[in-house]
PDB file of N, CA and C in Angstrom:
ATOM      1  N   UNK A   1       1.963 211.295 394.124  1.00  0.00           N
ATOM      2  CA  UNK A   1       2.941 211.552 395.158  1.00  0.00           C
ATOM      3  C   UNK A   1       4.227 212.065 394.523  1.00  0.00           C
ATOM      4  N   UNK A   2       4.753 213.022 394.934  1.00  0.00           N
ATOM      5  CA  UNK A   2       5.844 213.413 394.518  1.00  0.00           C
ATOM      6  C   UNK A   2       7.425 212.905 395.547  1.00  0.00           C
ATOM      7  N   UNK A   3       8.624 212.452 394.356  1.00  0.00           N
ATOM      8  CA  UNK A   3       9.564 212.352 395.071  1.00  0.00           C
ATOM      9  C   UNK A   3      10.656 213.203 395.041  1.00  0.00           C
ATOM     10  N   UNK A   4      11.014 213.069 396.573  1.00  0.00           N
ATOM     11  CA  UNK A   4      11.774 213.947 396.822  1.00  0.00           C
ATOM     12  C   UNK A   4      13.499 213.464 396.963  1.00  0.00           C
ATOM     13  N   UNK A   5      14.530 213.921 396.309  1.00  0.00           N
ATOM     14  CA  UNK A   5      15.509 213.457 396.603  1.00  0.00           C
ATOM     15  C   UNK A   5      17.119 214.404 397.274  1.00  0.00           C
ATOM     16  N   UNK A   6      17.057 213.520 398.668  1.00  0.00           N
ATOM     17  CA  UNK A   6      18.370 214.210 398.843  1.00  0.00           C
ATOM     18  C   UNK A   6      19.511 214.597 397.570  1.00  0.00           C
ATOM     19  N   UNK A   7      19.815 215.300 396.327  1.00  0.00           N
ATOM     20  CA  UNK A   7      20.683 215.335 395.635  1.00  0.00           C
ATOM     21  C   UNK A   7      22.400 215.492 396.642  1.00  0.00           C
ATOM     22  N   UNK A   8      22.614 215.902 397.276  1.00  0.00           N
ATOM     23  CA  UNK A   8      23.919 215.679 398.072  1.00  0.00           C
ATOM     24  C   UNK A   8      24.419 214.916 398.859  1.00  0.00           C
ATOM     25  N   UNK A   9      23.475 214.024 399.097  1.00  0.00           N
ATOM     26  CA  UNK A   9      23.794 212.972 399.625  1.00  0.00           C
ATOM     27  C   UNK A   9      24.115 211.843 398.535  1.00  0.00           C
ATOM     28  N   UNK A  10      22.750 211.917 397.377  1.00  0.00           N
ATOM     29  CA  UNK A  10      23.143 210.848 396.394  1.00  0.00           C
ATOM     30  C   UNK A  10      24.121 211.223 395.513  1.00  0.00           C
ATOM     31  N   UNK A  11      24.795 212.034 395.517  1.00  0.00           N
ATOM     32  CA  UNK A  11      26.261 212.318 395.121  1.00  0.00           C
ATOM     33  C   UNK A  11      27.208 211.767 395.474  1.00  0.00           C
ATOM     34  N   UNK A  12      27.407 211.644 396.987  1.00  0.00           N
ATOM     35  CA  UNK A  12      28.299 211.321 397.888  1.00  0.00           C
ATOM     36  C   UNK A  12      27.854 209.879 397.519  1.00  0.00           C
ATOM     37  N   UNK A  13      26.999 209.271 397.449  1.00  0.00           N
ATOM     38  CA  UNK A  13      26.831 207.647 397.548  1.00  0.00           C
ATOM     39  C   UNK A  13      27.694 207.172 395.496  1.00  0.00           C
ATOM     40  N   UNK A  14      26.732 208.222 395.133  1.00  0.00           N
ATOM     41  CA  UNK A  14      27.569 208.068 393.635  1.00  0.00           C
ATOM     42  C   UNK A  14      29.289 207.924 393.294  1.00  0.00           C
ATOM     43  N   UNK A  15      29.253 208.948 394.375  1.00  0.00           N
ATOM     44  CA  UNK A  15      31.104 209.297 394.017  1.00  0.00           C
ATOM     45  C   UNK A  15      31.962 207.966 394.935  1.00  0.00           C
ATOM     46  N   UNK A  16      31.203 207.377 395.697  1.00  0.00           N
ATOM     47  CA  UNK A  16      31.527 206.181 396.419  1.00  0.00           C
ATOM     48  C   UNK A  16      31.583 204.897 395.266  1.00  0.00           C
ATOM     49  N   UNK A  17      30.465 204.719 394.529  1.00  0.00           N
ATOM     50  CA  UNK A  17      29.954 203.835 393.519  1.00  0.00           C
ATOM     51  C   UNK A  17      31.650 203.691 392.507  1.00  0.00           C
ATOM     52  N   UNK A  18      31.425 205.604 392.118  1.00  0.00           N
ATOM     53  CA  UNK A  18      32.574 205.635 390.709  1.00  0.00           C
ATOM     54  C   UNK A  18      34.365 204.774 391.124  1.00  0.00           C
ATOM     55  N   UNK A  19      34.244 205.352 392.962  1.00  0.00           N
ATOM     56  CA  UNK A  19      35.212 204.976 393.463  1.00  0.00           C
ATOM     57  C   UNK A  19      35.796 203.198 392.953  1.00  0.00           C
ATOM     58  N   UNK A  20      34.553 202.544 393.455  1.00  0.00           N
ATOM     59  CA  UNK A  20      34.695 200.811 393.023  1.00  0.00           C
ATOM     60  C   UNK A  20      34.783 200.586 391.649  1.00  0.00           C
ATOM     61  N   UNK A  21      34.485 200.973 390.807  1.00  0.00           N
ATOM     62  CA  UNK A  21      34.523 201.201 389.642  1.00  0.00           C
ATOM     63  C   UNK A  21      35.841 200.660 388.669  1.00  0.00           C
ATOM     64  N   UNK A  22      35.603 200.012 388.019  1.00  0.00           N
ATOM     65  CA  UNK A  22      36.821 199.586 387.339  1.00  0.00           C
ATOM     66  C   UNK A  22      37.564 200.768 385.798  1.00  0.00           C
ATOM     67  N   UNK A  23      36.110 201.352 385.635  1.00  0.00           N
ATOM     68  CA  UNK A  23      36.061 202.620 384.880  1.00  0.00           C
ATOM     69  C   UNK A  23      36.569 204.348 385.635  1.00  0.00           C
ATOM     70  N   UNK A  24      36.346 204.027 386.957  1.00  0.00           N
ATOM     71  CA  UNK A  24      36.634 205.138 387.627  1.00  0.00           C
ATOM     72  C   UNK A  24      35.317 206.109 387.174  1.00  0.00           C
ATOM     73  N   UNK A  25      34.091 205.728 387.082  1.00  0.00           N
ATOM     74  CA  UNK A  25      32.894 206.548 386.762  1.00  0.00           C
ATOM     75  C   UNK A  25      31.510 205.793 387.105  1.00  0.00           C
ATOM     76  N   UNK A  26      30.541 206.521 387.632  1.00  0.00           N
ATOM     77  CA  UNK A  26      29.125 205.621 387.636  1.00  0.00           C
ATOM     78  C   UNK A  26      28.488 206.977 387.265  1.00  0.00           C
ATOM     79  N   UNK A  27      26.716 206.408 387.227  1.00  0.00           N
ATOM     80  CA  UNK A  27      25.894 207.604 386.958  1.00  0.00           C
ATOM     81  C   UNK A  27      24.434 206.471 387.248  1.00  0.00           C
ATOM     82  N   UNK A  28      23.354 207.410 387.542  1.00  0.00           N
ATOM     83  CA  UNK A  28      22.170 206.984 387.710  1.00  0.00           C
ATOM     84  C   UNK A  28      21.356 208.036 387.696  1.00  0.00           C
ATOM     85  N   UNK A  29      19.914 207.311 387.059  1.00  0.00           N
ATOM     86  CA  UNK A  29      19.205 208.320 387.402  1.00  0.00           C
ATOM     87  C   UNK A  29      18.448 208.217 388.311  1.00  0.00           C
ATOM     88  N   UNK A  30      18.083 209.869 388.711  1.00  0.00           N
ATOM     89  CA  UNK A  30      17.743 210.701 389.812  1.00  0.00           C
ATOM     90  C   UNK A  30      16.175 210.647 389.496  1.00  0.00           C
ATOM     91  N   UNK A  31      15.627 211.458 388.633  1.00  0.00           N
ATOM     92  CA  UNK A  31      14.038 210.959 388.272  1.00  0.00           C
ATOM     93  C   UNK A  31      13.856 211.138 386.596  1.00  0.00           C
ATOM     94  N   UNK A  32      12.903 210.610 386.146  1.00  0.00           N
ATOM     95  CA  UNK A  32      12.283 210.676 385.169  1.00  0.00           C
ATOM     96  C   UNK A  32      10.766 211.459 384.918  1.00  0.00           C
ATOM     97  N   UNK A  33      10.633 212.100 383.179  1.00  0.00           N
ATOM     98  CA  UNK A  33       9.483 212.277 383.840  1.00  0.00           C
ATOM     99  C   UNK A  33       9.292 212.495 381.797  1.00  0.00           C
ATOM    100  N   UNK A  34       8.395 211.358 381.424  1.00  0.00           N
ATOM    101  CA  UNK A  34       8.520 211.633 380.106  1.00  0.00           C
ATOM    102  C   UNK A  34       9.510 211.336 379.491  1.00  0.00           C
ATOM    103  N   UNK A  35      10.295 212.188 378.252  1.00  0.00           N
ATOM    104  CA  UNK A  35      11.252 212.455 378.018  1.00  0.00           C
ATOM    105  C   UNK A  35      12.311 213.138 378.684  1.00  0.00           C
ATOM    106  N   UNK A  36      11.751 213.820 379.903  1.00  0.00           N
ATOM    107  CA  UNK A  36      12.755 214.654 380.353  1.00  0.00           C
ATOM    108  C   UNK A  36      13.181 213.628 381.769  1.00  0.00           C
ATOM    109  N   UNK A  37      14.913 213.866 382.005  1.00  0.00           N
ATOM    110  CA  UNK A  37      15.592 213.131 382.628  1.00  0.00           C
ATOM    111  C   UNK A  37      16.608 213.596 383.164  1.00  0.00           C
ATOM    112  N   UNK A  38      16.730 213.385 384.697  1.00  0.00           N
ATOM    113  CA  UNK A  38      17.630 214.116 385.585  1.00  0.00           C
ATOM    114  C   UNK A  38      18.836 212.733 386.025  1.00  0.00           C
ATOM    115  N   UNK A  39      19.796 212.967 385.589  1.00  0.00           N
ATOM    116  CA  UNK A  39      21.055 211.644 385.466  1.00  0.00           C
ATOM    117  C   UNK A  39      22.257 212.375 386.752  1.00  0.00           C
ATOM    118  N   UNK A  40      22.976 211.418 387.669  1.00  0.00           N
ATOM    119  CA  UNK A  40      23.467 211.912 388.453  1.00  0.00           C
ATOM    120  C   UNK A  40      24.815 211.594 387.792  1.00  0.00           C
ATOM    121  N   UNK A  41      25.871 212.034 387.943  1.00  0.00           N
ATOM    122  CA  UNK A  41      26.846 211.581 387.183  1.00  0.00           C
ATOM    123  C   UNK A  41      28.289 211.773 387.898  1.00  0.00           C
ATOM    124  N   UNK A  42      28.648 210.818 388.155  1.00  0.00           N
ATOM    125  CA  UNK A  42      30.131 210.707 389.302  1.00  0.00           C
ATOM    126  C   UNK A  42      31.455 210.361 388.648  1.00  0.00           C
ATOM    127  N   UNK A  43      32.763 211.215 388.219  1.00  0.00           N
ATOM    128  CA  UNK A  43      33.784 210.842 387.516  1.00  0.00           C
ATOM    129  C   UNK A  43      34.875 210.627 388.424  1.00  0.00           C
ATOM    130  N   UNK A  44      36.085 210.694 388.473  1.00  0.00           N
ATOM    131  CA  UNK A  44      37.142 210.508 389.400  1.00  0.00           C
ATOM    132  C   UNK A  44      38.094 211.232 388.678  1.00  0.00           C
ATOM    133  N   UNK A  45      38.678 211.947 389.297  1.00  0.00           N
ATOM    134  CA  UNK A  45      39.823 212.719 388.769  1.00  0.00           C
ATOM    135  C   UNK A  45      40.905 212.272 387.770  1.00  0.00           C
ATOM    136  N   UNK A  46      40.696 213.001 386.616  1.00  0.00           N
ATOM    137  CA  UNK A  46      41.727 212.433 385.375  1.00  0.00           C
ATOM    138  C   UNK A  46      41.040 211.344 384.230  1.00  0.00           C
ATOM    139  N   UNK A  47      39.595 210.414 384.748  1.00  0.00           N
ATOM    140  CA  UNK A  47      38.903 209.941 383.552  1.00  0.00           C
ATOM    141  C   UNK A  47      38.100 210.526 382.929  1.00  0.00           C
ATOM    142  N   UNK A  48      37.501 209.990 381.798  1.00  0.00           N
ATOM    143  CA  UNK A  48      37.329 210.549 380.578  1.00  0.00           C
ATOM    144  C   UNK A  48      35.722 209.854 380.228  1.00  0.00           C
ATOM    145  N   UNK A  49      34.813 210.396 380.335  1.00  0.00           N
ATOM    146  CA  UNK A  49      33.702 209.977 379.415  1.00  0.00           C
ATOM    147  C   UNK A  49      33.511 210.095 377.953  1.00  0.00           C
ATOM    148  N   UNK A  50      34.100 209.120 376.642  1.00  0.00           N
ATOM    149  CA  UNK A  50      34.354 209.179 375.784  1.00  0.00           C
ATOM    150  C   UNK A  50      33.639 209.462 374.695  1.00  0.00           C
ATOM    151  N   UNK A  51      33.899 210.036 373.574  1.00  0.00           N
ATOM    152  CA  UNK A  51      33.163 210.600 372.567  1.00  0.00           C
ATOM    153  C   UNK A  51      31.961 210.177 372.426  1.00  0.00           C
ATOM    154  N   UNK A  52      30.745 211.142 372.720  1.00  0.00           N
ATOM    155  CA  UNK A  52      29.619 210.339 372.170  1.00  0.00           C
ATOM    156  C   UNK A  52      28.246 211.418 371.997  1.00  0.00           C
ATOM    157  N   UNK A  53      27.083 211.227 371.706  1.00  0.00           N
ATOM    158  CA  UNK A  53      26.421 212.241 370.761  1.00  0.00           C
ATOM    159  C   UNK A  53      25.982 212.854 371.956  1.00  0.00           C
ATOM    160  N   UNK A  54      25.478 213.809 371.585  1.00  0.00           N
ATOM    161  CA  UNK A  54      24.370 214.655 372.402  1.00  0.00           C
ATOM    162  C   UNK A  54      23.031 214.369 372.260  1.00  0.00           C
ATOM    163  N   UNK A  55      22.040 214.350 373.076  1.00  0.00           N
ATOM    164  CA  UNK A  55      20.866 214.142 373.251  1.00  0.00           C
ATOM    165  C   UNK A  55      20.023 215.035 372.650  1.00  0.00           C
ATOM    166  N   UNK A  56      18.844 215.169 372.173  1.00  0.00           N
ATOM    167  CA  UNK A  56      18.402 216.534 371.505  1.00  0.00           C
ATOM    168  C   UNK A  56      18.199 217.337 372.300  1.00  0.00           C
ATOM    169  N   UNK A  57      18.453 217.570 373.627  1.00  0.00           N
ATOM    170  CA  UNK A  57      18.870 218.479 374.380  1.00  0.00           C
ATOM    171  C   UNK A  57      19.791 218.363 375.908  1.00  0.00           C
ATOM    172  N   UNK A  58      20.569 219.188 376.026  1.00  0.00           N
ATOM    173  CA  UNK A  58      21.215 218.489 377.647  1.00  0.00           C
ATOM    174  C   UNK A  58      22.237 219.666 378.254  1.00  0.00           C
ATOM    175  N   UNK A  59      21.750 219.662 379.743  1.00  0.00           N
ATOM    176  CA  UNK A  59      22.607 220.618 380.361  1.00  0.00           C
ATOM    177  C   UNK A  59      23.242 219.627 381.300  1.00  0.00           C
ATOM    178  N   UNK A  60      24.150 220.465 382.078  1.00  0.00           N
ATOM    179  CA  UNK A  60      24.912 219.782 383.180  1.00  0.00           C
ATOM    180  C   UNK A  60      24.991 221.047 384.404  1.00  0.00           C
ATOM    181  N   UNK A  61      24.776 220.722 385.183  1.00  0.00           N
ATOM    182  CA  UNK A  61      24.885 221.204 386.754  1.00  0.00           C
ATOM    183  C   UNK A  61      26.061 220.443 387.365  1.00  0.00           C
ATOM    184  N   UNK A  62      27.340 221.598 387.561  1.00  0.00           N
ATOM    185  CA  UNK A  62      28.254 220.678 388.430  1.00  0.00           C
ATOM    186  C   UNK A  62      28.202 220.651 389.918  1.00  0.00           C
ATOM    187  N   UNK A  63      28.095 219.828 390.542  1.00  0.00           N
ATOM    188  CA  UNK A  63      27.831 219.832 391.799  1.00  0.00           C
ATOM    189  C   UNK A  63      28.944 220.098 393.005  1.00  0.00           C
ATOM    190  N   UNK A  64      30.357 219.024 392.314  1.00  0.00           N
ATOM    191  CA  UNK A  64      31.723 219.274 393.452  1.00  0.00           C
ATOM    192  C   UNK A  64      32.443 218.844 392.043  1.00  0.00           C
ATOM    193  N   UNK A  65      33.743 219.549 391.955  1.00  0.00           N
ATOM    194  CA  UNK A  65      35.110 219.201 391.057  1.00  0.00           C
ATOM    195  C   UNK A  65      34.723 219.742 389.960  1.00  0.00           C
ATOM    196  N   UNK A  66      35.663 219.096 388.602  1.00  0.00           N
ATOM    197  CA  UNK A  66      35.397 219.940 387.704  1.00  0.00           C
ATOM    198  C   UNK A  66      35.340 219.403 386.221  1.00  0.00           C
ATOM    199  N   UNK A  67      34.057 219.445 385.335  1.00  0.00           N
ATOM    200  CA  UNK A  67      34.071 219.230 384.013  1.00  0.00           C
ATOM    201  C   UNK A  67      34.539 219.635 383.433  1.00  0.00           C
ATOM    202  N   UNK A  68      35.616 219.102 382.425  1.00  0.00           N
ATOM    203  CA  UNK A  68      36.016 219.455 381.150  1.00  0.00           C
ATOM    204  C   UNK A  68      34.733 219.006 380.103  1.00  0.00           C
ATOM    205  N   UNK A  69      34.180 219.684 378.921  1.00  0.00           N
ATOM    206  CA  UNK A  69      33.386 219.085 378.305  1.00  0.00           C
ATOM    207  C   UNK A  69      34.113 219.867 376.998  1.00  0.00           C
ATOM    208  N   UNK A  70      34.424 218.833 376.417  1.00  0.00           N
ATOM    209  CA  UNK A  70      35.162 219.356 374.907  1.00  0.00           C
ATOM    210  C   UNK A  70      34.660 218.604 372.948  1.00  0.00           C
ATOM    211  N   UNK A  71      34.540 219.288 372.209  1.00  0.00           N
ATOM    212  CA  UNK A  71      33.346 219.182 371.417  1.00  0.00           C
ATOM    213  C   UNK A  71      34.256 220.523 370.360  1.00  0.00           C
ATOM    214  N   UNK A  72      34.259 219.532 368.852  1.00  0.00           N
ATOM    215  CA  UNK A  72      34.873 219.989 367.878  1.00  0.00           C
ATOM    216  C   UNK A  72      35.755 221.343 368.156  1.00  0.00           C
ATOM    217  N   UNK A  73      36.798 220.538 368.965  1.00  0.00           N
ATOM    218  CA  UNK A  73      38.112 221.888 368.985  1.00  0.00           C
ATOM    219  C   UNK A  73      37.531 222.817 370.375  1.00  0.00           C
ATOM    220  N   UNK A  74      36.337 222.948 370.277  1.00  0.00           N
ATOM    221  CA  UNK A  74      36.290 223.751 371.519  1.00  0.00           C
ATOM    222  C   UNK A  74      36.232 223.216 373.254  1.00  0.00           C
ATOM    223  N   UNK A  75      36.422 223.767 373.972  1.00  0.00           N
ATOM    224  CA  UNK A  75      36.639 223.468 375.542  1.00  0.00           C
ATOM    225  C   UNK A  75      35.910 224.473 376.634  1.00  0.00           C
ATOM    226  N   UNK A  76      34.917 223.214 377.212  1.00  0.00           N
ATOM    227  CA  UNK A  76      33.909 224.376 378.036  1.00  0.00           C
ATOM    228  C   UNK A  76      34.412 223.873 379.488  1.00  0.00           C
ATOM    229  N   UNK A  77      34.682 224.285 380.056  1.00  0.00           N
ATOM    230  CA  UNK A  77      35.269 224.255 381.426  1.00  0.00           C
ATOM    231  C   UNK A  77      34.350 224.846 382.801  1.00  0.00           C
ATOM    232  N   UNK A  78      33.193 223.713 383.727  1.00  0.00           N
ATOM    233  CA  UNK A  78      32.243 223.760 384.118  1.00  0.00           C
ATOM    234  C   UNK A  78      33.087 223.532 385.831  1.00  0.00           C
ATOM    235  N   UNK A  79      32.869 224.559 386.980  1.00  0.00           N
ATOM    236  CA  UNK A  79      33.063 224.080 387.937  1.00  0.00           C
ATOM    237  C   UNK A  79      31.904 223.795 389.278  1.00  0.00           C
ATOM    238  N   UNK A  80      31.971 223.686 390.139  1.00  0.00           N
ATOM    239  CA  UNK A  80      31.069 223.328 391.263  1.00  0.00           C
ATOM    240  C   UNK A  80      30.112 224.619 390.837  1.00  0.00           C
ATOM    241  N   UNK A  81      28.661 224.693 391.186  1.00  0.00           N
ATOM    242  CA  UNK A  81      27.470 225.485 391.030  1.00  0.00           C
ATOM    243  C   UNK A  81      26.957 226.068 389.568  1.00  0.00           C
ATOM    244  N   UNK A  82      27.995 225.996 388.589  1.00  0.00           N
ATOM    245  CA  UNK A  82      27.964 226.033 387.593  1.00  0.00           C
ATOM    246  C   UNK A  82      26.904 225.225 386.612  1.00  0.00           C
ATOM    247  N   UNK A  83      26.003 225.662 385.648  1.00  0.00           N
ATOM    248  CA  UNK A  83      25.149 224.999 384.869  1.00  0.00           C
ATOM    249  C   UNK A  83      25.250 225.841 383.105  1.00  0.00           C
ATOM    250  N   UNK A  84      25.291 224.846 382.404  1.00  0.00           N
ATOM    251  CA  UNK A  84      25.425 225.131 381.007  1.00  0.00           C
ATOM    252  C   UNK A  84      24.600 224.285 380.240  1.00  0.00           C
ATOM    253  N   UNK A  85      24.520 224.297 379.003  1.00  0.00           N
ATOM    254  CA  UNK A  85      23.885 223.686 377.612  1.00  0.00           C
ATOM    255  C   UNK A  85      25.396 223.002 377.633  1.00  0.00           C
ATOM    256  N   UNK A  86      25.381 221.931 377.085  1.00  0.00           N
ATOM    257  CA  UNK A  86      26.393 220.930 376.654  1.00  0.00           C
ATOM    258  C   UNK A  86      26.384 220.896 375.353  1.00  0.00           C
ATOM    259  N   UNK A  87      27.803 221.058 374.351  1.00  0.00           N
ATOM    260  CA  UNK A  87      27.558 221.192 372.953  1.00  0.00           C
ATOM    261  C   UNK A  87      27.495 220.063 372.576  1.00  0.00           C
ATOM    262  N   UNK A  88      27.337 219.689 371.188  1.00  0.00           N
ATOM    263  CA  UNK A  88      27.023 219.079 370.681  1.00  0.00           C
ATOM    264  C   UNK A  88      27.581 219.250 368.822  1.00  0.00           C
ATOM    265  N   UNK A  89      27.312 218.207 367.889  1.00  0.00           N
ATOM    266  CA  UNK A  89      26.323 217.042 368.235  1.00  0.00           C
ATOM    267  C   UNK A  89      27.184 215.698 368.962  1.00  0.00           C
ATOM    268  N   UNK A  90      28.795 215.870 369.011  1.00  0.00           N
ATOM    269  CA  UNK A  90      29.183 215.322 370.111  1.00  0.00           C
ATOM    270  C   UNK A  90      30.428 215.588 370.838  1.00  0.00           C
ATOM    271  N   UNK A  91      30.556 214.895 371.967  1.00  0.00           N
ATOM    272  CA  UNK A  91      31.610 215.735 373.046  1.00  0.00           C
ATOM    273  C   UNK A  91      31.872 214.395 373.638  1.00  0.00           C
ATOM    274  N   UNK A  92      33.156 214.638 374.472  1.00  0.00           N
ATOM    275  CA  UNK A  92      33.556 214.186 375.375  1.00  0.00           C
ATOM    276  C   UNK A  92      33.653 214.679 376.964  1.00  0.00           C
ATOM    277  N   UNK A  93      33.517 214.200 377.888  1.00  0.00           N
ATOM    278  CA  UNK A  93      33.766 214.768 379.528  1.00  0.00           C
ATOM    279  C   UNK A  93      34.906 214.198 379.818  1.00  0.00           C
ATOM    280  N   UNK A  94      36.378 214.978 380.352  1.00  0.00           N
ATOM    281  CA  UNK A  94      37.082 214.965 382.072  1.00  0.00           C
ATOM    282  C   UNK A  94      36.571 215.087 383.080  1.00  0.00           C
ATOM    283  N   UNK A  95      36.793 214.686 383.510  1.00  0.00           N
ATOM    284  CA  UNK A  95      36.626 215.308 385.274  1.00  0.00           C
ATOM    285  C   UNK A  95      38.239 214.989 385.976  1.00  0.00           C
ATOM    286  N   UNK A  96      38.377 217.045 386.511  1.00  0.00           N
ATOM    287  CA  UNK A  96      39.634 217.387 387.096  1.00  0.00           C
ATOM    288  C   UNK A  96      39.239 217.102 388.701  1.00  0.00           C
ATOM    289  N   UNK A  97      40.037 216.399 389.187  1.00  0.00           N
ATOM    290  CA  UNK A  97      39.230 216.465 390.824  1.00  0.00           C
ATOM    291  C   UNK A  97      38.123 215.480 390.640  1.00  0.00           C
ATOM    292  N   UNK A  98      37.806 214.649 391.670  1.00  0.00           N
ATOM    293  CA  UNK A  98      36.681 213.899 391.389  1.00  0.00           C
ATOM    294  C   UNK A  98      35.331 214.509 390.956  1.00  0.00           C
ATOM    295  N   UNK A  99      34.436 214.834 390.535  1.00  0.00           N
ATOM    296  CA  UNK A  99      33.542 215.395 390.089  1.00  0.00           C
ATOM    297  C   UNK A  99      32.250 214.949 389.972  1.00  0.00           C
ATOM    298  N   UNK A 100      31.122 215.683 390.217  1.00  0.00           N
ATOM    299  CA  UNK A 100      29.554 214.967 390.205  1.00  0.00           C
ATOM    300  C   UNK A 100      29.018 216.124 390.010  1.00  0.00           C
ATOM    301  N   UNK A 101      27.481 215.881 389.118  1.00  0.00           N
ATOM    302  CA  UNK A 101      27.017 217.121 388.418  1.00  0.00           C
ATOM    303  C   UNK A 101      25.812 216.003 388.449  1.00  0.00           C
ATOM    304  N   UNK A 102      24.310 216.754 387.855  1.00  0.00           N
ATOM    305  CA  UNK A 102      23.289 216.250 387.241  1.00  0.00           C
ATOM    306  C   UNK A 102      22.910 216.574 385.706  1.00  0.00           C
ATOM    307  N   UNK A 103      22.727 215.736 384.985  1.00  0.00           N
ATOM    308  CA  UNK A 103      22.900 215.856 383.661  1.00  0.00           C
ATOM    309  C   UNK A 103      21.242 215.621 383.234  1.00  0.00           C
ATOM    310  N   UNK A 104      20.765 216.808 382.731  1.00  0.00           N
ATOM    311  CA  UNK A 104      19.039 216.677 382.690  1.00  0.00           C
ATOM    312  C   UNK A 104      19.439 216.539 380.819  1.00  0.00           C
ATOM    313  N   UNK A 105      18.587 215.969 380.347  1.00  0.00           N
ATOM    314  CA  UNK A 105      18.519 215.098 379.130  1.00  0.00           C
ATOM    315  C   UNK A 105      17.038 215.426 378.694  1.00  0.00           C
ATOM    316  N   UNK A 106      16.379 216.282 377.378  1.00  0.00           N
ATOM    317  CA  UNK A 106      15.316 215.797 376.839  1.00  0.00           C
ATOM    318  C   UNK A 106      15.325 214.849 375.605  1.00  0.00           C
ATOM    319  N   UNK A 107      15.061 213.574 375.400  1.00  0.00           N
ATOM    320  CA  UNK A 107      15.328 212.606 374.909  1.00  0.00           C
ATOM    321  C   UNK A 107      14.116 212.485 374.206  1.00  0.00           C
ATOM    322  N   UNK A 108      14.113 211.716 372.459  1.00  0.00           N
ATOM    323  CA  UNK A 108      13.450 211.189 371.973  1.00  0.00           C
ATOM    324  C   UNK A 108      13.179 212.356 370.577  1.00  0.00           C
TER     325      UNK A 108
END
């Protein structure tokens, strides 16, 4: 059986989540399948997902607002419909404006 998921709705429930948040951020995942992994990811305007590695592979799809993703000196600047490779081997995320994207991950 295959599942199917509203992604815009579970955004909106996400960006509700990051809201309560004492971090001002949540994330969950959306599906799995193997190694490969679709992560929903909800920030709030002005926090910071802090330095940390890259996965052996990973893009981001922004969904509403806007990623900063910044990684040795450089600055990739991701807005709504937007999808990229995320550098590496590590980075940090802003989010300008509250912000939600899906972050697909091949892991392992």
């Amino acid at each position: 059986m295959h599942t199917l998921i509203d992604v815009a709705a579970a955004a909106a429930e996400e960006l509700e989540r990051a809201r309560t948040s004492p971090h001002g951020r949540s994330a969950r995942a959306l599906l799995h399948d193997g190694t490969l992994r679709h992560t929903l990811l909800a920030i709030l305007d002005g926090q910071v997902l802090g330095d940390h590695a890259k996965p052996a592979a990973a893009t981001l799809h922004v969904l509403s607002g806007t990623f900063v993703v910044r990684s040795g000196g450089a600055e990739l600047r991701l807005g709504p419909g937007q999808i990229a490779v995320l550098p590496g081997p590590r980075h940090d995320v802003t989010a300008e404006g509250d912000a939600t994207g899906v972050l697909t991950t091949v892991t392992g």
